[in-house]
C-alpha atoms as a PDB file:
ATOM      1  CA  UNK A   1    -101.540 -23.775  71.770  1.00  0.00           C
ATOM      2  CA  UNK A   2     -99.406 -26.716  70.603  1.00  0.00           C
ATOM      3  CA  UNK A   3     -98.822 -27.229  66.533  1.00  0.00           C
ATOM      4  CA  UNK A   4     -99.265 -31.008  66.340  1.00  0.00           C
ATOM      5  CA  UNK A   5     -96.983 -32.924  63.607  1.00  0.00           C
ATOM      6  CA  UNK A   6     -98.256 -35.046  61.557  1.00  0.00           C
ATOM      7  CA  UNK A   7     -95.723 -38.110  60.253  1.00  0.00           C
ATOM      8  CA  UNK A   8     -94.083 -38.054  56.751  1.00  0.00           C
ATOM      9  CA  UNK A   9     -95.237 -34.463  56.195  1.00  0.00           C
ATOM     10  CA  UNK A  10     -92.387 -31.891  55.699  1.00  0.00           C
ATOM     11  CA  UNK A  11     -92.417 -28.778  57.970  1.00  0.00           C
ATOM     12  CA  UNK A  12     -93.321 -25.477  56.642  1.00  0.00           C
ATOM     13  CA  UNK A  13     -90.274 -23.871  55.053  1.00  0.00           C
ATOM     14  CA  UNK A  14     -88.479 -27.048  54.035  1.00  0.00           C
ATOM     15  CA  UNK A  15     -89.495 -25.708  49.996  1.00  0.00           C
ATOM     16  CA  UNK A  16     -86.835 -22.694  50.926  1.00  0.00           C
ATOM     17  CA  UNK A  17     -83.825 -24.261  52.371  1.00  0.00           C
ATOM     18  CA  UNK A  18     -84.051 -26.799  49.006  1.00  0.00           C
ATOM     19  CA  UNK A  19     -84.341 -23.553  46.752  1.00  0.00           C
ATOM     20  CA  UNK A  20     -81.533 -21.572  49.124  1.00  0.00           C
ATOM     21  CA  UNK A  21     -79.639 -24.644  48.849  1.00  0.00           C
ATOM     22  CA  UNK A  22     -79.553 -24.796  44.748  1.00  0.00           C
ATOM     23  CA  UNK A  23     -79.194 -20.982  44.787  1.00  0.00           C
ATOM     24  CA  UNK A  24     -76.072 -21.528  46.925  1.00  0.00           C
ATOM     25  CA  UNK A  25     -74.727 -24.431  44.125  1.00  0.00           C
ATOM     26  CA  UNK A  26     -75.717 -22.288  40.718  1.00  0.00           C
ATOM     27  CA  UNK A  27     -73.823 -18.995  42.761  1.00  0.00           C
ATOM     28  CA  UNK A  28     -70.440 -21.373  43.632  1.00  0.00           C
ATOM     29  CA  UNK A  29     -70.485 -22.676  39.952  1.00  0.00           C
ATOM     30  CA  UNK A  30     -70.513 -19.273  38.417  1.00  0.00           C
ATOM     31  CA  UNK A  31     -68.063 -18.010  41.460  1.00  0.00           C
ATOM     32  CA  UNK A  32     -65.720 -20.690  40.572  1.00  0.00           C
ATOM     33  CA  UNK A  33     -65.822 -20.211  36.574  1.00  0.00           C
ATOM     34  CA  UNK A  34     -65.532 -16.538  37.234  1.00  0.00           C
ATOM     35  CA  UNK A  35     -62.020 -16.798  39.117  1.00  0.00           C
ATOM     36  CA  UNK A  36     -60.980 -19.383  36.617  1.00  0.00           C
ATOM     37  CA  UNK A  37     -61.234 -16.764  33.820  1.00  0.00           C
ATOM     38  CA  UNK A  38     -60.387 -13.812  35.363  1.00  0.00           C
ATOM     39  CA  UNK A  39     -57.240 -14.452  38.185  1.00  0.00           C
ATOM     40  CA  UNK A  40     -53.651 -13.179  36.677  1.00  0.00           C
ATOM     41  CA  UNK A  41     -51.842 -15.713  34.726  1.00  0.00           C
ATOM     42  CA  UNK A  42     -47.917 -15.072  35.335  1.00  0.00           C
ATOM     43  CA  UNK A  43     -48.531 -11.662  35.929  1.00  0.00           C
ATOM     44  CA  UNK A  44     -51.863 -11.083  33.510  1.00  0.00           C
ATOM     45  CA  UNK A  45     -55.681 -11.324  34.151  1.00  0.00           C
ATOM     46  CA  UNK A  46     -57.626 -13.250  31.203  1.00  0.00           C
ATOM     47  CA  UNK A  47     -60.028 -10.889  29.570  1.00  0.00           C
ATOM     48  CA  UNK A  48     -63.620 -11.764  28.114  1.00  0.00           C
ATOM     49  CA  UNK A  49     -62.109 -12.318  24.317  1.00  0.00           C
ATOM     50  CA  UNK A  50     -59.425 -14.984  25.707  1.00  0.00           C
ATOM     51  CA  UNK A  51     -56.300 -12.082  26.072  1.00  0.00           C
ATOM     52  CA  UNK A  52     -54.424 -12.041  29.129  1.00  0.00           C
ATOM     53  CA  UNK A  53     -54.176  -8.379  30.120  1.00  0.00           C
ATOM     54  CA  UNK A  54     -50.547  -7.123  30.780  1.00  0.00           C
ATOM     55  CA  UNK A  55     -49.646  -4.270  31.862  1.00  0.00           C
ATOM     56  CA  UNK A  56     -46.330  -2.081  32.213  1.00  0.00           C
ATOM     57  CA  UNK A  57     -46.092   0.971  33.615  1.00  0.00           C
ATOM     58  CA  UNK A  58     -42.993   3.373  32.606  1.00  0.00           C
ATOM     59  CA  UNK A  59     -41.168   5.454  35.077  1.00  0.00           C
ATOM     60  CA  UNK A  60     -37.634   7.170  35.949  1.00  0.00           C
ATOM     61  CA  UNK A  61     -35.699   5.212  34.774  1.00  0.00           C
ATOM     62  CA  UNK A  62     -37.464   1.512  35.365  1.00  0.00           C
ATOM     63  CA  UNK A  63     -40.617  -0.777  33.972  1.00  0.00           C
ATOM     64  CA  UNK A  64     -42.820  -1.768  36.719  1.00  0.00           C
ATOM     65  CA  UNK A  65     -43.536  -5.222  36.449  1.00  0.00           C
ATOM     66  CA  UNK A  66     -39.788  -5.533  35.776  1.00  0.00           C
ATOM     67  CA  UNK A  67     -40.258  -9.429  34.907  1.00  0.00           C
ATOM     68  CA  UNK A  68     -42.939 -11.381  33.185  1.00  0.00           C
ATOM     69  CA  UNK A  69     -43.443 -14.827  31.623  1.00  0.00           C
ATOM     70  CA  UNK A  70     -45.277 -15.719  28.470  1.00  0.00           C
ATOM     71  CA  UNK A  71     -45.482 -19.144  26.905  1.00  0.00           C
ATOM     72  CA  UNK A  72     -45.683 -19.656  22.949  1.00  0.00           C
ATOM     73  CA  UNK A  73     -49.248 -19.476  21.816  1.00  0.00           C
ATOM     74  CA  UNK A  74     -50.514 -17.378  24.239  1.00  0.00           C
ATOM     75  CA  UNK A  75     -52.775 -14.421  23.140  1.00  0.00           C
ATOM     76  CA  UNK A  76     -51.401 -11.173  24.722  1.00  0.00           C
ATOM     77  CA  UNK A  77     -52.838  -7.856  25.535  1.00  0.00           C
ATOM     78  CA  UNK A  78     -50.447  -4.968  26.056  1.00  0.00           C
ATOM     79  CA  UNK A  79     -51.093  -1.451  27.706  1.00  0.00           C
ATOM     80  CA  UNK A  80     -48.054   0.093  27.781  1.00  0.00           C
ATOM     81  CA  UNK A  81     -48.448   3.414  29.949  1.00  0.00           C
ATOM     82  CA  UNK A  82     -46.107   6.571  31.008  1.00  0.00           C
ATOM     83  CA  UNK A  83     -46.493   7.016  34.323  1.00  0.00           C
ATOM     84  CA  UNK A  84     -43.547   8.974  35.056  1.00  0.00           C
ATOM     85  CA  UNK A  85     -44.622  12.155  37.433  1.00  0.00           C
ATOM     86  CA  UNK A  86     -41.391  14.204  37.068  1.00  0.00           C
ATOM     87  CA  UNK A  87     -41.369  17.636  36.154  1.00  0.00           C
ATOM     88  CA  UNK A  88     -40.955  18.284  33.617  1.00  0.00           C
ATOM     89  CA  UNK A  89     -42.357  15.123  32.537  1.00  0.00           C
ATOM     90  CA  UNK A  90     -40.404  12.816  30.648  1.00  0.00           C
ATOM     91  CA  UNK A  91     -40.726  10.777  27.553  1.00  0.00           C
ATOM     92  CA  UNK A  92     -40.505   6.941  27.339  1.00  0.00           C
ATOM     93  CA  UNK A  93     -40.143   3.732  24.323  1.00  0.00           C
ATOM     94  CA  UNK A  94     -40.356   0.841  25.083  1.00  0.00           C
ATOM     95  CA  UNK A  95     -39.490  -1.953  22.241  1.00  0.00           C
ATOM     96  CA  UNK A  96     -38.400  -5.792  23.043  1.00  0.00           C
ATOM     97  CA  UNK A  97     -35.431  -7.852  21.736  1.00  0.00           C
ATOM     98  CA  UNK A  98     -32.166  -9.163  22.315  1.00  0.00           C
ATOM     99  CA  UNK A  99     -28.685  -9.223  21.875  1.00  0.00           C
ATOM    100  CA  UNK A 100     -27.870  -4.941  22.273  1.00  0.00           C
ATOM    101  CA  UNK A 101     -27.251  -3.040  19.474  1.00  0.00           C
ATOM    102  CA  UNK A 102     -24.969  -0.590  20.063  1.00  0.00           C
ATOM    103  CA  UNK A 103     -23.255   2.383  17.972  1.00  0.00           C
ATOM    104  CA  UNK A 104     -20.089   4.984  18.058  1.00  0.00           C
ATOM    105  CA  UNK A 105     -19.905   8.131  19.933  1.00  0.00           C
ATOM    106  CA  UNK A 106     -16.960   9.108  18.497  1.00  0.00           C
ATOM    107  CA  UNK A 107     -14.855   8.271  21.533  1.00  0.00           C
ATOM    108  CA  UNK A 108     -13.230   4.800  20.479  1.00  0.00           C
ATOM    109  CA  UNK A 109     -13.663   2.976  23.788  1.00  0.00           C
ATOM    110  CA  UNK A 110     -17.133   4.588  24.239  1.00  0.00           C
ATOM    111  CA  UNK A 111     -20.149   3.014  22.434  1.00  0.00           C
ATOM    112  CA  UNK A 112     -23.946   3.507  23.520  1.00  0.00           C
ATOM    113  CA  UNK A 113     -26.786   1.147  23.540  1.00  0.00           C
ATOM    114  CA  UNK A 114     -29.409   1.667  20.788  1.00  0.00           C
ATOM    115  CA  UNK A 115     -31.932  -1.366  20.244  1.00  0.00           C
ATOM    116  CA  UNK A 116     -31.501  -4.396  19.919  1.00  0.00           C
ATOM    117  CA  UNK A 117     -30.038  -7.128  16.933  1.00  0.00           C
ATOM    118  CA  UNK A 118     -33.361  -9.247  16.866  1.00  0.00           C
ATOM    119  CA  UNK A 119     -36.086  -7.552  17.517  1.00  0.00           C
ATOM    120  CA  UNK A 120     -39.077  -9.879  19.216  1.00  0.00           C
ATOM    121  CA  UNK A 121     -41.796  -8.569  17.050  1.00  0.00           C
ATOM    122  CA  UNK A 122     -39.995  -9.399  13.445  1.00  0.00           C
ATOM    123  CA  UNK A 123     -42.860 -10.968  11.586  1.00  0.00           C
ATOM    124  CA  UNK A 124     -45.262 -10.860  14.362  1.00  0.00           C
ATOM    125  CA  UNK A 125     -48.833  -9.546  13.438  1.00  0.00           C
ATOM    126  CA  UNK A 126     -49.853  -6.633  16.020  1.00  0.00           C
ATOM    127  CA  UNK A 127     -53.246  -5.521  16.585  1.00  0.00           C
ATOM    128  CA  UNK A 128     -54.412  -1.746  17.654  1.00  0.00           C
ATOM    129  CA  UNK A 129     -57.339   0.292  17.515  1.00  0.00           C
ATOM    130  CA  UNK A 130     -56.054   1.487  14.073  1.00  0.00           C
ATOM    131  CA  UNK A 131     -56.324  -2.465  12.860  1.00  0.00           C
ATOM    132  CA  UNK A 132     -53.927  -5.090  12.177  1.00  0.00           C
ATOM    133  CA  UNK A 133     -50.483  -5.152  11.258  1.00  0.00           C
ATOM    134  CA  UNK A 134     -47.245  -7.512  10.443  1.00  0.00           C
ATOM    135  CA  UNK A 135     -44.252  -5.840  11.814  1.00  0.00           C
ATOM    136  CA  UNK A 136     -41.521  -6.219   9.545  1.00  0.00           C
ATOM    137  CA  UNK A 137     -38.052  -5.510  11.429  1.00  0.00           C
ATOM    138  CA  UNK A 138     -38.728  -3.303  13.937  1.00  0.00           C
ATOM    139  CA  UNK A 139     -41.555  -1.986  16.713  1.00  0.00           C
ATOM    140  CA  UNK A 140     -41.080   0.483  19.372  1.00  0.00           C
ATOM    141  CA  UNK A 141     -43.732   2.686  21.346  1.00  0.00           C
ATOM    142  CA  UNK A 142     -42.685   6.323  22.493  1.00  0.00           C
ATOM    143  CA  UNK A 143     -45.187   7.648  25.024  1.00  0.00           C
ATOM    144  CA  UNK A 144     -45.313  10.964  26.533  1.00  0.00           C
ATOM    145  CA  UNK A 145     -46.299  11.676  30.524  1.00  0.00           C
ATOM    146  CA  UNK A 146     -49.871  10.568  31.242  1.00  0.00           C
ATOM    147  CA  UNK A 147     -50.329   8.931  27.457  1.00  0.00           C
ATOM    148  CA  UNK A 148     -50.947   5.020  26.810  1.00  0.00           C
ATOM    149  CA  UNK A 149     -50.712   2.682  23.956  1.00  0.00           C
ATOM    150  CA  UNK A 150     -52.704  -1.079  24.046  1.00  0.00           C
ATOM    151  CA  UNK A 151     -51.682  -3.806  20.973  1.00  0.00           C
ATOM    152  CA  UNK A 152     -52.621  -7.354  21.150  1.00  0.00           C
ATOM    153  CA  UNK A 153     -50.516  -9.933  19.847  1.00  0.00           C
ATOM    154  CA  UNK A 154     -49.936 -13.758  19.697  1.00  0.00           C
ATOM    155  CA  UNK A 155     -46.513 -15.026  21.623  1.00  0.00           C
ATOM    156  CA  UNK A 156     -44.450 -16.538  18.201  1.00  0.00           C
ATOM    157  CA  UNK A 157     -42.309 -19.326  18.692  1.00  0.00           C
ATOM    158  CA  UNK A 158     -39.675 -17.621  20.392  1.00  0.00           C
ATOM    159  CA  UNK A 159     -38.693 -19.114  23.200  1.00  0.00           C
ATOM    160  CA  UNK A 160     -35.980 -17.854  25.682  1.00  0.00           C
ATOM    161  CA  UNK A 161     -35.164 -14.602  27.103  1.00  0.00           C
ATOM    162  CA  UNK A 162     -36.072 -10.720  26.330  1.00  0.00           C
ATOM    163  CA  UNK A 163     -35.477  -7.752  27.341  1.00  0.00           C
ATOM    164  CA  UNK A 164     -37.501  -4.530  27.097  1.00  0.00           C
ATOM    165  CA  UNK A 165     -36.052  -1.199  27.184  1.00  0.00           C
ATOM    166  CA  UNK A 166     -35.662   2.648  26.784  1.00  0.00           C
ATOM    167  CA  UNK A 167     -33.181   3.374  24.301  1.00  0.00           C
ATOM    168  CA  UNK A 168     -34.237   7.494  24.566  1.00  0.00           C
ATOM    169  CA  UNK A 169     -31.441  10.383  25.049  1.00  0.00           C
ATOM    170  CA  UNK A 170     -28.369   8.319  23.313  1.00  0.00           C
ATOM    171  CA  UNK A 171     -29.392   4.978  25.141  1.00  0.00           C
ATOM    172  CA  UNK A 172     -28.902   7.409  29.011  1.00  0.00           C
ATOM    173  CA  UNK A 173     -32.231   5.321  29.678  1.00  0.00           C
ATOM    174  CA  UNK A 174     -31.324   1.876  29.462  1.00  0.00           C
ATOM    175  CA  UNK A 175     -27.704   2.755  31.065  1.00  0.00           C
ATOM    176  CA  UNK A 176     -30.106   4.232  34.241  1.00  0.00           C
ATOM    177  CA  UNK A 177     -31.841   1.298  34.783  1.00  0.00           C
ATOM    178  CA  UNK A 178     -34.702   1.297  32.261  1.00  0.00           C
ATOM    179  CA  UNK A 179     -34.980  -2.267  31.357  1.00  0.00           C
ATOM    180  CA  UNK A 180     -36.679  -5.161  31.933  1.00  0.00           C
ATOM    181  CA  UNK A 181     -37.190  -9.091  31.202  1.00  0.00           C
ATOM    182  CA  UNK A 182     -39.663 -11.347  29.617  1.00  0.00           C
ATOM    183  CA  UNK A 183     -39.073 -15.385  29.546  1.00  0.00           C
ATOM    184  CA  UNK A 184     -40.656 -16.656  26.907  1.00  0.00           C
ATOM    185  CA  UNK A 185     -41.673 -20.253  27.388  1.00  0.00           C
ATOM    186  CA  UNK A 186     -43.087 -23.184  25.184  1.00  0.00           C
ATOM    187  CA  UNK A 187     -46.547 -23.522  25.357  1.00  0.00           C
ATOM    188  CA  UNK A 188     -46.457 -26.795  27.240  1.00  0.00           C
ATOM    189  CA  UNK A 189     -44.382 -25.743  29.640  1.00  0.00           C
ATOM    190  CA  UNK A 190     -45.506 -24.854  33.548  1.00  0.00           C
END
């Protein structure tokens, strides 16, 4: 038996492909905001509080990333985390500044690296689990194998370039290869 259609009356089912069809819009919209918040910005994902989430893995005797950019202004999450499998394990710092420091190892044409003249977080206000704090001169993190550290922080207006490092056994770290560089851009700036 034929079904007979009648004029100007919608077939049956054309209610669901209007309701699939807004279902489709309202799950692209929250799709695309989702990406927008979440994909890595130079090398960080955003998180839900408006951080981007960096981090840095430690291991003989480099940083992996070994490069990242931050612009002025930005709000930064840190995880610093000692991933070095050797055995026996190995201890890391890490700490961020520039212009080497160096001092005397009693040999007068020997000197070894041991931090840095300007330190990037000089007057910079670091937050941990254990609360807030304004770092006065100096701030380095020592991990040991398998441990992690997280601090958030705001970028100051500190443009240029940095370098992080391992300074550990008389500076044998940094000499090996245990450094690596942040560009710090202004917040305007691509």
């Amino acid at each position: 038996m034929a079904q007979s259609s009648t004029p100007g009356v919608a077939p049956k089912g054309g209610g669901q492909v209007l309701i699939a069809l807004i279902i489709f819009v309202i799950l692209f919209v929250i799709g695309w905001w989702w990406t927008q918040t979440t994909q890595p910005t130079a090398g960080g994902t955003m998180t839900s509080d408006g951080y981007h989430h960096y981090t840095i893995d430690e291991h003989d005797f480099y940083y992996e990333p070994g490069h990242l950019t931050w612009h002025v202004g930005e709000k930064v999450e840190l995880t610093l985390f000692n991933a070095n499998h050797a055995q026996p394990g190995q201890n890391h710092q890490w700490n961020m500044g520039r212009n080497l420091a160096t001092s005397s190892t009693g040999f007068a044409q020997h000197r070894q690296p041991d931090g840095w003249d300007q330190n990037f977080f000089a007057g910079v206000t670091i937050d941990t689990k254990s609360g807030s704090e304004k770092v006065q001169k100096d701030f380095s993190v020592s991990l040991t194998p398998g441990q992690h550290f997280t601090f958030k922080f705001t970028v100051p207006n500190k443009p240029g370039k940095w370098t992080y490092a391992c300074f550990l056994q008389n500076g044998q770290h940094y000499l090996s290869g245990m450094h690596g560089t942040v560009d710090v851009v202004p917040a305007n700036a691509g």
